[in-house]
Protein backbone atom coordinates (compact mmCIF):
# COMPACT_ATOMS: atom_id res chain seq x y z
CA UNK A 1 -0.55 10.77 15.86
CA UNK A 2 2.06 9.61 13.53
CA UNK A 3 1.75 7.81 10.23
CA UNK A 4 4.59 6.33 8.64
CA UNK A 5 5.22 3.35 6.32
CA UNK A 6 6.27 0.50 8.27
CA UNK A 7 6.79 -2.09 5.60
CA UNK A 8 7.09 -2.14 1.90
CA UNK A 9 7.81 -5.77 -0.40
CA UNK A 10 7.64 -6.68 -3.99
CA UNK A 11 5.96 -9.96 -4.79
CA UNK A 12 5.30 -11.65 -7.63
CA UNK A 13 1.89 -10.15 -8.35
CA UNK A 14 2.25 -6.41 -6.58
CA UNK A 15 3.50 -4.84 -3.49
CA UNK A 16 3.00 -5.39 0.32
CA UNK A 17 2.60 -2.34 1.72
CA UNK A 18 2.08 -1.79 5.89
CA UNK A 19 1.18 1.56 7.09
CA UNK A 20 2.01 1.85 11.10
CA UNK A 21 -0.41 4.60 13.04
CA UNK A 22 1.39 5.14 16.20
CA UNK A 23 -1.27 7.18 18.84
CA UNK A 24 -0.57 9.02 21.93
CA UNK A 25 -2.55 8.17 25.11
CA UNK A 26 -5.01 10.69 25.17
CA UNK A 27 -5.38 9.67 21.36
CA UNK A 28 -5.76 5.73 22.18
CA UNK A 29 -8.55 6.35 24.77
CA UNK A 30 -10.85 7.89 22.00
CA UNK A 31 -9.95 5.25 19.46
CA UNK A 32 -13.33 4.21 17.88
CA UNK A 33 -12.81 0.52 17.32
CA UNK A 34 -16.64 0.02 16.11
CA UNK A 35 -15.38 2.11 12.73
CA UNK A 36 -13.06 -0.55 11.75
CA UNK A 37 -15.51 -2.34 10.13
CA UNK A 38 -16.04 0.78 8.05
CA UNK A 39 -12.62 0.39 6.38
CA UNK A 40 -12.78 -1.92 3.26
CA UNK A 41 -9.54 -1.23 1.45
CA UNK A 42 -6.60 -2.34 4.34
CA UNK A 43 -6.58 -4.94 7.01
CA UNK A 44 -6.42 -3.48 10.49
CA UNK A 45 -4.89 -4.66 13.36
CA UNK A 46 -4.12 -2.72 16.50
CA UNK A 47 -1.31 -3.61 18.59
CA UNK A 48 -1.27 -1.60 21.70
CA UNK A 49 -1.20 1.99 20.58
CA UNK A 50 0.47 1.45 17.06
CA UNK A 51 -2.71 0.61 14.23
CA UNK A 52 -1.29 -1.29 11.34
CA UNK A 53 -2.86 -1.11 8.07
CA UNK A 54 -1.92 -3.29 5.48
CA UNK A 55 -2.66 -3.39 1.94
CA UNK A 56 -1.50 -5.28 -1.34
CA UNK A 57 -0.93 -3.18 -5.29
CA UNK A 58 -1.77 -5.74 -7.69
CA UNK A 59 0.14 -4.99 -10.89
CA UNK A 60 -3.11 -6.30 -12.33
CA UNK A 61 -4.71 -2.99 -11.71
CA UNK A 62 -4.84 0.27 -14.02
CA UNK A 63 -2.69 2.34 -11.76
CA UNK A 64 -2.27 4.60 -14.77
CA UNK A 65 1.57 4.50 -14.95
CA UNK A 66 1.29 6.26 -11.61
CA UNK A 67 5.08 5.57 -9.69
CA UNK A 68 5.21 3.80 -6.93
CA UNK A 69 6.19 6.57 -4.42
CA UNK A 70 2.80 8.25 -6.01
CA UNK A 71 0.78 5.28 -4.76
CA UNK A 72 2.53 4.84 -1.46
CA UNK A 73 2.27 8.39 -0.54
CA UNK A 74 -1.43 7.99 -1.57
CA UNK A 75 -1.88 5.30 1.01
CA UNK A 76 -0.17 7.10 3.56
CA UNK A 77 -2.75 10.41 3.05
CA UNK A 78 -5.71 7.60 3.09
CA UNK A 79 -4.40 5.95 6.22
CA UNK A 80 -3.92 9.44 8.16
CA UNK A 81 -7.78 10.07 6.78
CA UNK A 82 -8.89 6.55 8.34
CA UNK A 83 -6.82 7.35 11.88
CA UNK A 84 -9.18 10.84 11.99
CA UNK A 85 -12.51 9.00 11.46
CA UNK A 86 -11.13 6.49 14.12
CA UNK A 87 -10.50 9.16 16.33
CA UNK A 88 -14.19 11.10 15.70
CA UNK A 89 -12.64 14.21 13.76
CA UNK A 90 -13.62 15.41 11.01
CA UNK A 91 -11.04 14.67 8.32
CA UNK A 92 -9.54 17.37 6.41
């Protein structure tokens, strides 16, 4: 599995950010698609073997002055946490 950040835009009222999950084979065929619906805070769609999760940072919310690479790497570490549970292992 690898997790990096496929897309990152300012808007007017945040950021767009797009997290790309790109599995192996063997990881693809154990994919647990049912669990999607478990995952409130990103959008999911799978294209082939690559899972995109997308997500929007209001600047309307307390991020507590956190900076921006603090939040995306944040995503990132909750993505690769989502892509276990897809895959029916136990998250670190």
């Amino acid at each position: 599995m690898q997790v990096d950040i496929d897309h990152l835009e300012e808007s007017d009222k945040g950021w767009d950010v797009r997290v790309k999950a790109i599995l192996n084979s063997e990881e693809f065929s154990q994919l647990n698609t049912a669990s999607i619906n478990d995952i409130e805070d990103f959008k999911v769609d799978i294209h082939g073997s690559v899972i995109y999760f997308n997500s929007f940072l209001s600047i309307a919310e307390p991020w507590e002055d956190e900076p921006l690479e603090e939040l995306v790497k944040a995503i990132k570490l909750e993505v690769e946490y989502w892509v276990l549970r897809l895959l029916n292992k136990n998250p670190p």
